[in-house]
C-alpha atoms as a PDB file:
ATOM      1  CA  UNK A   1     -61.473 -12.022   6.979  1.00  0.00           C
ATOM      2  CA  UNK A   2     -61.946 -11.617   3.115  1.00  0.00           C
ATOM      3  CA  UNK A   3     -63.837 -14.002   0.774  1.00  0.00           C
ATOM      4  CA  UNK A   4     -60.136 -14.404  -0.835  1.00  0.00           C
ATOM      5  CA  UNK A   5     -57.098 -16.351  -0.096  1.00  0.00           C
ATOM      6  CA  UNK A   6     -54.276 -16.010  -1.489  1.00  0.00           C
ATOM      7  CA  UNK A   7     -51.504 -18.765  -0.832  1.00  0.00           C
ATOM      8  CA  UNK A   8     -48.297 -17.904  -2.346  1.00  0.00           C
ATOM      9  CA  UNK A   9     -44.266 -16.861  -1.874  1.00  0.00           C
ATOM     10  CA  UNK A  10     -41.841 -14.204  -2.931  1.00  0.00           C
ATOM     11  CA  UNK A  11     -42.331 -15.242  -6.681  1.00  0.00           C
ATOM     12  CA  UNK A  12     -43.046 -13.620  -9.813  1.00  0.00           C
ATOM     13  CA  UNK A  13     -46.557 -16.095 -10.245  1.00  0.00           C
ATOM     14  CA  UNK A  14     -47.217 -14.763  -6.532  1.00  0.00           C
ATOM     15  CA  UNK A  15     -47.098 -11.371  -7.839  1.00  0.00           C
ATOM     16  CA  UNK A  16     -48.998 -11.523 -11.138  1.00  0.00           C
ATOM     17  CA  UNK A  17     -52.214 -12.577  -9.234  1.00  0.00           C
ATOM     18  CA  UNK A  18     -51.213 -10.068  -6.254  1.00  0.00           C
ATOM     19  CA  UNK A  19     -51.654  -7.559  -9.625  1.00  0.00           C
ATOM     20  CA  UNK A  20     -54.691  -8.387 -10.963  1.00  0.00           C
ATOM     21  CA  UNK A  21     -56.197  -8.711  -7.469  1.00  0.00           C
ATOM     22  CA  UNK A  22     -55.247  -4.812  -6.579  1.00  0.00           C
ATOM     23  CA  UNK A  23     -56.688  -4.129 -10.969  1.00  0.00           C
ATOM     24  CA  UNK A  24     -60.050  -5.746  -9.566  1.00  0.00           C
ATOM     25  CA  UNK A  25     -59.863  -3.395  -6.822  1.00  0.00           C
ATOM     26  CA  UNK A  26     -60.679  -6.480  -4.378  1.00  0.00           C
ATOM     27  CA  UNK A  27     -59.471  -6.842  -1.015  1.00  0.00           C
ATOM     28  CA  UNK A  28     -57.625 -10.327   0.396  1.00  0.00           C
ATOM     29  CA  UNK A  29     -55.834 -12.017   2.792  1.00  0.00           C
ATOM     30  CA  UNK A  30     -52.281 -13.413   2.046  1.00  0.00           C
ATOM     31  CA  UNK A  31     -51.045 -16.820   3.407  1.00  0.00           C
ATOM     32  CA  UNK A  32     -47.196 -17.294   3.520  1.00  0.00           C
ATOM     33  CA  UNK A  33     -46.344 -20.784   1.542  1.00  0.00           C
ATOM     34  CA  UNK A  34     -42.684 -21.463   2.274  1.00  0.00           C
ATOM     35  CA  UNK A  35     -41.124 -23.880   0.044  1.00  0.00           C
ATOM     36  CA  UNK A  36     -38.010 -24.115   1.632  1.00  0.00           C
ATOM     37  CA  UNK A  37     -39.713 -25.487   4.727  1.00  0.00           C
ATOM     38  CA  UNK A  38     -42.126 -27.833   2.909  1.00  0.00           C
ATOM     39  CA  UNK A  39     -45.013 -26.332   3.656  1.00  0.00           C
ATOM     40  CA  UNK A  40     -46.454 -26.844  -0.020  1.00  0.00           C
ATOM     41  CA  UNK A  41     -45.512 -30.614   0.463  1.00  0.00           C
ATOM     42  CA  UNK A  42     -48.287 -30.820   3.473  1.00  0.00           C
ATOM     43  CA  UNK A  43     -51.641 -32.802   3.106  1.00  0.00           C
ATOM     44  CA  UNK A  44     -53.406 -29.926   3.407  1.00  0.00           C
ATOM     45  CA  UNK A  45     -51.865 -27.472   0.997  1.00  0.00           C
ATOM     46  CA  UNK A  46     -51.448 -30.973  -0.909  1.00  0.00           C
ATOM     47  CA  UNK A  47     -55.422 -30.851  -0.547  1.00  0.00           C
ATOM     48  CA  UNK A  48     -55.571 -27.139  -2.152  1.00  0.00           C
ATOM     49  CA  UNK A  49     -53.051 -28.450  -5.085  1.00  0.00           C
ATOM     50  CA  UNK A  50     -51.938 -31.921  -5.832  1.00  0.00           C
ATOM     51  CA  UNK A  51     -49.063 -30.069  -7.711  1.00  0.00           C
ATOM     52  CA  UNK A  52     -47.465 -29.053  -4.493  1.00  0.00           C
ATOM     53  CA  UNK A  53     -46.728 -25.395  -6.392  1.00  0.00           C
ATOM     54  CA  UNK A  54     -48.238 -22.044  -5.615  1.00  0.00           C
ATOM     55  CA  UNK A  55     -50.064 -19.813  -6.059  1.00  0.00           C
ATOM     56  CA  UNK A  56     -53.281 -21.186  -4.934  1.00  0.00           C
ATOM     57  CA  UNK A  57     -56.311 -18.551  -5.027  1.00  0.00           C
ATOM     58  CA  UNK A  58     -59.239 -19.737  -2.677  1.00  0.00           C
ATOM     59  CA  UNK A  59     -62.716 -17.438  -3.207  1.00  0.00           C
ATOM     60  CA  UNK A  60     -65.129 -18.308  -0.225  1.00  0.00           C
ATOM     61  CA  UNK A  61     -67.606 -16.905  -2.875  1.00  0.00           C
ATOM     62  CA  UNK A  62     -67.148 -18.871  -6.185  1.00  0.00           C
ATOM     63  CA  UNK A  63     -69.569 -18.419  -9.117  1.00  0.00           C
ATOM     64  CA  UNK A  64     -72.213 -20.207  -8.051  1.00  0.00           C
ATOM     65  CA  UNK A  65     -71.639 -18.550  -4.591  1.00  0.00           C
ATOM     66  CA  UNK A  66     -69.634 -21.689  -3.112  1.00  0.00           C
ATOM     67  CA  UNK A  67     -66.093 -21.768  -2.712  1.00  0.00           C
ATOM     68  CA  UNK A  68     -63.522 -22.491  -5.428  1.00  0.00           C
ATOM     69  CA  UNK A  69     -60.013 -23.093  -5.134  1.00  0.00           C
ATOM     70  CA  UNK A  70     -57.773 -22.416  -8.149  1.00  0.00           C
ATOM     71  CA  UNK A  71     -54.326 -23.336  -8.964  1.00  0.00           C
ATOM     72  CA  UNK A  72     -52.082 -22.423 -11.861  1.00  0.00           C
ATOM     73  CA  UNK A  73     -51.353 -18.466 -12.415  1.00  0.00           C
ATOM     74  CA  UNK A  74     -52.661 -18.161 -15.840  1.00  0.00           C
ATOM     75  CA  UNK A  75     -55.617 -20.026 -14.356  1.00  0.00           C
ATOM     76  CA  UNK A  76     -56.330 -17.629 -11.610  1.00  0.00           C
ATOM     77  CA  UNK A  77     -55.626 -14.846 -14.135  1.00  0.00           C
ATOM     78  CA  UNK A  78     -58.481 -15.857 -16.272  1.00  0.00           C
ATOM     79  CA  UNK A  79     -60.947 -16.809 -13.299  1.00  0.00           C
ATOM     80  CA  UNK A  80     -60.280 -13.377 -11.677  1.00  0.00           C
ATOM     81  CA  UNK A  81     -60.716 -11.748 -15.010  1.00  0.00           C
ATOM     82  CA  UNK A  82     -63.524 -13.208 -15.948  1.00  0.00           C
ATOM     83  CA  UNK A  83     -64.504 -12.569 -11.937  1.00  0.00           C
ATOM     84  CA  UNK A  84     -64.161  -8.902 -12.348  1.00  0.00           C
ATOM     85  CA  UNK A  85     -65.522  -8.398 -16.204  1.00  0.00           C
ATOM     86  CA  UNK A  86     -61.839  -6.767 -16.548  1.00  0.00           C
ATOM     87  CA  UNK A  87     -58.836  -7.231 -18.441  1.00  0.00           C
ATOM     88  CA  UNK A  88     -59.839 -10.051 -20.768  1.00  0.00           C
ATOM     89  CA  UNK A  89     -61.604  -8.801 -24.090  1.00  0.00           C
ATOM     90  CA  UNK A  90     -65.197 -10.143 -25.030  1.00  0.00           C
ATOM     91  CA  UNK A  91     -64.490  -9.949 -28.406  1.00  0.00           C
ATOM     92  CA  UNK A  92     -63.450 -13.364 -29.791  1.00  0.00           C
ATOM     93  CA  UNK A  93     -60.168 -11.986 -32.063  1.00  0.00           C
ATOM     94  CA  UNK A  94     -59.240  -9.585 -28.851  1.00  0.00           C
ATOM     95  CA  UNK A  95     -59.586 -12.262 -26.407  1.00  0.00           C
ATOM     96  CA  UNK A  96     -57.543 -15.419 -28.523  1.00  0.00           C
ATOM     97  CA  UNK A  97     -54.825 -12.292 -28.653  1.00  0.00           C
ATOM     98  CA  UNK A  98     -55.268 -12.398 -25.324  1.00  0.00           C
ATOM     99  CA  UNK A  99     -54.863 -15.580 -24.442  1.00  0.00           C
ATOM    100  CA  UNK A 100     -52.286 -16.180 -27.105  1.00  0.00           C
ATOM    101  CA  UNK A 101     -49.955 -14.372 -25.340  1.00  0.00           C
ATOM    102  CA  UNK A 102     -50.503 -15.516 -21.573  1.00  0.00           C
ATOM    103  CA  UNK A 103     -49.956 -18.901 -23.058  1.00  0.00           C
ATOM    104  CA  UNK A 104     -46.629 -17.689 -24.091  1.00  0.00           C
ATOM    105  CA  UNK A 105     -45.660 -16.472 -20.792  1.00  0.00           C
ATOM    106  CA  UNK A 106     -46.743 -19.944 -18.971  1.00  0.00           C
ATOM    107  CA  UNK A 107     -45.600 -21.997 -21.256  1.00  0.00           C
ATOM    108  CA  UNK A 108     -42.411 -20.417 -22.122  1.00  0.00           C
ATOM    109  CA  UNK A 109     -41.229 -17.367 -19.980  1.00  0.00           C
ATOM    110  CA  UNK A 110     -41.843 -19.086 -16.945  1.00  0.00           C
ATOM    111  CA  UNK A 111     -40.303 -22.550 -16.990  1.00  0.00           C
ATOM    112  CA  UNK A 112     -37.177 -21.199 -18.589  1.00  0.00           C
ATOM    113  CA  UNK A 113     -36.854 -18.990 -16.619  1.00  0.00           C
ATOM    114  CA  UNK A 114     -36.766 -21.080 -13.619  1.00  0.00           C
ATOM    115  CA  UNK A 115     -34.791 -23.552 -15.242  1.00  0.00           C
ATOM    116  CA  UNK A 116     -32.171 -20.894 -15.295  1.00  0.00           C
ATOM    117  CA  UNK A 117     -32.285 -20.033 -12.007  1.00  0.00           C
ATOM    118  CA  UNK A 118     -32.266 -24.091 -11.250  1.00  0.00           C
ATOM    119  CA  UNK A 119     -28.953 -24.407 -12.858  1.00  0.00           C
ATOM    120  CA  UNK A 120     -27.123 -20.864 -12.425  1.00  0.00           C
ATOM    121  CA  UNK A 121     -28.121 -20.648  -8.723  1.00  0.00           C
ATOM    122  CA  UNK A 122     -29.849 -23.483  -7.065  1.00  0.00           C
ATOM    123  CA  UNK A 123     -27.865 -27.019  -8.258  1.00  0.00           C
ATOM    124  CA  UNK A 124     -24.993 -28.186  -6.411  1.00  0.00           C
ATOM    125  CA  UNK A 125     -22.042 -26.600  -8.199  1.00  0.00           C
ATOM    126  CA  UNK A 126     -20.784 -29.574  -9.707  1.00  0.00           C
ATOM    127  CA  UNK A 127     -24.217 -29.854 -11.308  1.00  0.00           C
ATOM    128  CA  UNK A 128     -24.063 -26.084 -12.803  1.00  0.00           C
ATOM    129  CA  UNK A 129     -23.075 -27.383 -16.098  1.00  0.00           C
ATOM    130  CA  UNK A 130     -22.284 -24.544 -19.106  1.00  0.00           C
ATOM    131  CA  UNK A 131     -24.281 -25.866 -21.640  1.00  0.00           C
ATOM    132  CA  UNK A 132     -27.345 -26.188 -19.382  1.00  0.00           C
ATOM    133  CA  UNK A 133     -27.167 -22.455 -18.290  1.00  0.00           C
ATOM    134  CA  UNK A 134     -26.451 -21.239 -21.852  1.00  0.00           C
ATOM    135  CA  UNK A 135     -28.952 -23.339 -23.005  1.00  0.00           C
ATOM    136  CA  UNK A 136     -31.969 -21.703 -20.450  1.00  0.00           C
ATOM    137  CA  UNK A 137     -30.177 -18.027 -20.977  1.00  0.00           C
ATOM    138  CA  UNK A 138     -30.229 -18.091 -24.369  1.00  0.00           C
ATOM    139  CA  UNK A 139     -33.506 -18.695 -24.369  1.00  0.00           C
ATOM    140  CA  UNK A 140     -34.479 -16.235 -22.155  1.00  0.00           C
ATOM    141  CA  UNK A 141     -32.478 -13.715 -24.586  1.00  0.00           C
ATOM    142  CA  UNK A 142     -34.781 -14.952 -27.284  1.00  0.00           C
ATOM    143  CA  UNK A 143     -38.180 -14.661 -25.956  1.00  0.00           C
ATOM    144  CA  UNK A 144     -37.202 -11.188 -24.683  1.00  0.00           C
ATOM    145  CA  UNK A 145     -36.487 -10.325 -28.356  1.00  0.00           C
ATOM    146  CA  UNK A 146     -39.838 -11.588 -29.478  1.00  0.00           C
ATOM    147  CA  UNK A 147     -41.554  -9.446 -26.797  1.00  0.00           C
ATOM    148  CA  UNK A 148     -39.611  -6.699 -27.769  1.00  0.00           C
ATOM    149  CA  UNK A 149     -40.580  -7.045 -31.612  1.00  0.00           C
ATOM    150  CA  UNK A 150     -43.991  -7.377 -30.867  1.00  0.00           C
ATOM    151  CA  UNK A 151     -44.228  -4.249 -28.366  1.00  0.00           C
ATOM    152  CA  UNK A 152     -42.168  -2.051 -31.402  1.00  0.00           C
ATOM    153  CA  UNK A 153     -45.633  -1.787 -32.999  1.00  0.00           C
ATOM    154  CA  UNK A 154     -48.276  -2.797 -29.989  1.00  0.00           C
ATOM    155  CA  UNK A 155     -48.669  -0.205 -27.078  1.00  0.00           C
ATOM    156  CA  UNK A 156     -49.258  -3.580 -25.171  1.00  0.00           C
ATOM    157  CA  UNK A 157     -49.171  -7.285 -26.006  1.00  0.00           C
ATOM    158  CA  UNK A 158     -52.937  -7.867 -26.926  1.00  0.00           C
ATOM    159  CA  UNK A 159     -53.562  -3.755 -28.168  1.00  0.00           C
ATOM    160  CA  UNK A 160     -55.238  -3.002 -24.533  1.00  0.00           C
ATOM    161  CA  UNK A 161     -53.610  -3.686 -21.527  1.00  0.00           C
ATOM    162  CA  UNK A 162     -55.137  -7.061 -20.173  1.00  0.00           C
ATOM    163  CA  UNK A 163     -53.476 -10.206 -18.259  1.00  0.00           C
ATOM    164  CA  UNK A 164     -51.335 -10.763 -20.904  1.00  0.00           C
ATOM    165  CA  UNK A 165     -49.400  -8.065 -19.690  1.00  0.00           C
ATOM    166  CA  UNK A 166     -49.654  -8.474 -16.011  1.00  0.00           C
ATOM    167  CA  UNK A 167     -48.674 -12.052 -16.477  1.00  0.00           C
ATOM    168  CA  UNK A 168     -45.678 -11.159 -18.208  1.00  0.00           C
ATOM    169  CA  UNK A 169     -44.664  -8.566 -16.384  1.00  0.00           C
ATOM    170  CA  UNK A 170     -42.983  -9.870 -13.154  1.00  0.00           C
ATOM    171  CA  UNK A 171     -40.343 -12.440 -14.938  1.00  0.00           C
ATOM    172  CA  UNK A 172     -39.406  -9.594 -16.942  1.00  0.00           C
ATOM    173  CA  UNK A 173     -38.531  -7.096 -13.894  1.00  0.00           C
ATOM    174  CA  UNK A 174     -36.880  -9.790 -12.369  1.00  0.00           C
ATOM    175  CA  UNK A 175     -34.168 -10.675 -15.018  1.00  0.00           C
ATOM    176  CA  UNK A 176     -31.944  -7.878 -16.521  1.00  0.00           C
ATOM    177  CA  UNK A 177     -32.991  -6.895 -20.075  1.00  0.00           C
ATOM    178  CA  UNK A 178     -29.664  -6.281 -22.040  1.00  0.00           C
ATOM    179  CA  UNK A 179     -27.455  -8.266 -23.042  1.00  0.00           C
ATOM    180  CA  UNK A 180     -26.117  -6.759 -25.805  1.00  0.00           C
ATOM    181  CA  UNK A 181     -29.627  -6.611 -27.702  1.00  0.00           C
ATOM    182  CA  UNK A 182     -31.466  -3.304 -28.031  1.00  0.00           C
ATOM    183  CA  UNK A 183     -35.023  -4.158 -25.960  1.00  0.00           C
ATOM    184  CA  UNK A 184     -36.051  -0.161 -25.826  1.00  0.00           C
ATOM    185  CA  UNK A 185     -39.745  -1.040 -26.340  1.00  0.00           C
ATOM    186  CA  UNK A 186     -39.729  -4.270 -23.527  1.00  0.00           C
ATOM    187  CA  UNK A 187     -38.128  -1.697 -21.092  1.00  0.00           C
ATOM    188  CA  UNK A 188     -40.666   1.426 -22.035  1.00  0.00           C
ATOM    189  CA  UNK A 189     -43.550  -1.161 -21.838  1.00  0.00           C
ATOM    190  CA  UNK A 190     -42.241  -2.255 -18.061  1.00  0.00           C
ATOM    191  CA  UNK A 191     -41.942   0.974 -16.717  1.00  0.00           C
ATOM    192  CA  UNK A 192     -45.188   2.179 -18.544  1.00  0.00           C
ATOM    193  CA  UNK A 193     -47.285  -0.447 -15.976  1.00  0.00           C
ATOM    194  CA  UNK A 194     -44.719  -0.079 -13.338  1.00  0.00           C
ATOM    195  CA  UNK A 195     -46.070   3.365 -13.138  1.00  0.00           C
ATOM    196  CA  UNK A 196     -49.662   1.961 -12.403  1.00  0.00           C
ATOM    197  CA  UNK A 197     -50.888   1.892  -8.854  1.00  0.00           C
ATOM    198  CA  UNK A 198     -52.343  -1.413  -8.413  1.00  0.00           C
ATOM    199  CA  UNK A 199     -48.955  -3.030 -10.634  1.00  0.00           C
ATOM    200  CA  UNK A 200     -46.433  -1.505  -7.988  1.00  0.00           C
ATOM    201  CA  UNK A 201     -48.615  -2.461  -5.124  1.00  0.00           C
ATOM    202  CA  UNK A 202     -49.037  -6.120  -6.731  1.00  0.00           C
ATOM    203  CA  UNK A 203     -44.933  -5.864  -7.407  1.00  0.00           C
ATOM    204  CA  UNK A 204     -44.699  -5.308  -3.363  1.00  0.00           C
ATOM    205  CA  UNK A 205     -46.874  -8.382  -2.646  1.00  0.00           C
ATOM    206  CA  UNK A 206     -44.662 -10.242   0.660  1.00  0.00           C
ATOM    207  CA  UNK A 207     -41.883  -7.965  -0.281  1.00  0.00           C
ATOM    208  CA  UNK A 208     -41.266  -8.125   3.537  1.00  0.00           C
ATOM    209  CA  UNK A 209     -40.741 -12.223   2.999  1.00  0.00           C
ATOM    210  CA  UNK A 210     -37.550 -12.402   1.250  1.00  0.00           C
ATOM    211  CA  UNK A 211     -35.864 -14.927   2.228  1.00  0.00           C
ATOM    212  CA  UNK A 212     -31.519 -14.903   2.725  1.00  0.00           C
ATOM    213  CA  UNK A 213     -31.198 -18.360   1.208  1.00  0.00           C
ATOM    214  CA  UNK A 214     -33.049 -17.386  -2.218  1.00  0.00           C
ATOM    215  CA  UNK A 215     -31.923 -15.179  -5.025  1.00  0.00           C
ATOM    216  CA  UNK A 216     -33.191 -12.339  -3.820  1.00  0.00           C
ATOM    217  CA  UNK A 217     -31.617 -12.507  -0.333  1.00  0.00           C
ATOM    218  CA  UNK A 218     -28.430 -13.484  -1.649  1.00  0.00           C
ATOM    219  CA  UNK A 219     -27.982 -17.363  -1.856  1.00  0.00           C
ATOM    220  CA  UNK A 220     -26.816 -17.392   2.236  1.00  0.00           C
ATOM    221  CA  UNK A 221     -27.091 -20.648   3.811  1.00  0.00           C
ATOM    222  CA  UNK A 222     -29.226 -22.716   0.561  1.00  0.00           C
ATOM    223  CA  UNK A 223     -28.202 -26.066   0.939  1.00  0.00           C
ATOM    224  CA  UNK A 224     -29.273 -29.441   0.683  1.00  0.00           C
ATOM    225  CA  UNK A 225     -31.844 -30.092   2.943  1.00  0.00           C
ATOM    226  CA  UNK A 226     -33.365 -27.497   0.852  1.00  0.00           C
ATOM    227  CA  UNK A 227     -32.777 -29.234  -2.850  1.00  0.00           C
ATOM    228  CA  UNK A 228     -34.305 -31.995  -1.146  1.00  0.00           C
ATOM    229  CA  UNK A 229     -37.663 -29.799  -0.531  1.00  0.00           C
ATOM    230  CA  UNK A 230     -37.483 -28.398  -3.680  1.00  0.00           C
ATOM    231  CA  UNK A 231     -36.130 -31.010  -5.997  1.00  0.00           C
ATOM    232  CA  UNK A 232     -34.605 -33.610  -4.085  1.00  0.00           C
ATOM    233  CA  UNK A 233     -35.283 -36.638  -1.898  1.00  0.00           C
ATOM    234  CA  UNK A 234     -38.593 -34.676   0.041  1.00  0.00           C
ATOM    235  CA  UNK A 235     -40.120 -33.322  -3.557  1.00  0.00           C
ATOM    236  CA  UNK A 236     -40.572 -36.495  -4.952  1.00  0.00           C
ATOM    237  CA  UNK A 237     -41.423 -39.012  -2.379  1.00  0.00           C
ATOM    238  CA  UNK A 238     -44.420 -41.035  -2.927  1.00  0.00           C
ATOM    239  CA  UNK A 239     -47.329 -39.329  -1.420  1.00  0.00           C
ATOM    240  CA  UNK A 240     -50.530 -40.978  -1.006  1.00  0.00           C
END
């Protein structure tokens, strides 16, 4: 048993902290949340993170050598970083680049993201309204272009490769890149850290999890007992 837990899915916010923990170089034990059987709806991942969403990071050796738990990605990105003395500049411009840019992935590339997926996958079909789709897709096209701009003249998104990156990374292998828009310098950055070590072994984190009702597996048998979990009549039920 390692000093670190950490409790996530098959998601791209899973695998961002999967990277930086194989960056750090430090070993950890993986818990399987599955959120289309509830279990981030129980009291005691409710315990770990009132906001019922994962990734949760749990270090048995905290800073002041307690345990911590930590929710949020960008969060755990920053803890880790600062953990490891890696990936996060000291220097104050260097560092607000930094952070100005993982700020733009969770704020932005994220949500989005899965707002897109919400409406062009997961809602009931007579809830897959056009505009709502366009709306998320288009702005998914957008960001992509600003990332793409920014990368024309940056090797990486803060100068040096740092969290920024890694947190941007996994949304961006996960949806395709063209659509008629030229993103040469998105797609050269993505396979430049793709061919790092620790970012393809952080890409594989629970590769061997996928699960036939999600996206990945194919939409087979997602129904409504699992919009409730998700976003339904189980998600938002008073919980005490």
């Amino acid at each position: 048993m390692t000093a670190l837990n950490l409790l996530s899915g098959l998601t791209p916010n899973g695998r961002k902290v999967a990277i930086m923990l194989h960056e750090c170089g430090l070993a950890y034990d993986a818990t399987f949340i599955d959120i289309l059987a509830g279990d981030q709806l129980t009291p005691d991942f409710l315990a770990l993170n009132p906001n019922n969403k994962h990734p949760v990071l749990i270090d048995a050796e905290g800073p002041d050598g307690a345990p911590i738990t930590v929710w949020e990605s960008g969060a755990i990105l920053i803890y880790l970083a600062e953990k490891c003395g890696l990936l996060i500049p000291t220097d104050a411009r260097r560092r607000i680049e930094t952070l100005k840019w993982l700020f733009f992935q969770v704020a932005n590339q994220g949500p989005y993201a899965g707002q897109y997926a919400h409406f062009a996958f997961y809602a009931k079909e007579e809830h897959r309204y056009p505009y709502a789709i366009a709306r998320y897709r288009n702005e998914i096209d957008r960001q992509m272009r600003i990332m793409n701009a920014r990368l024309e003249h940056h090797e990486y998104f803060a100068d040096e490769y740092s969290i920024a990156d890694i947190a941007l990374l996994p949304y961006v292998a996960s949806m395709a890149l063209a659509r008629d828009t030229d993103l040469s310098h998105l797609r050269r950055w993505k396979n430049q850290l793709l061919a790092r070590e620790p970012v393809r072994a952080g890409m594989a984190f629970m590769e061997d999890k996928v699960q036939k009702q999600t996206i990945a597996g194919g939409m087979q048998g997602f129904g409504d007992e699992h919009r409730s979990v998700l976003f339904g009549e189980r998600q938002y039920k008073a919980r005490r």
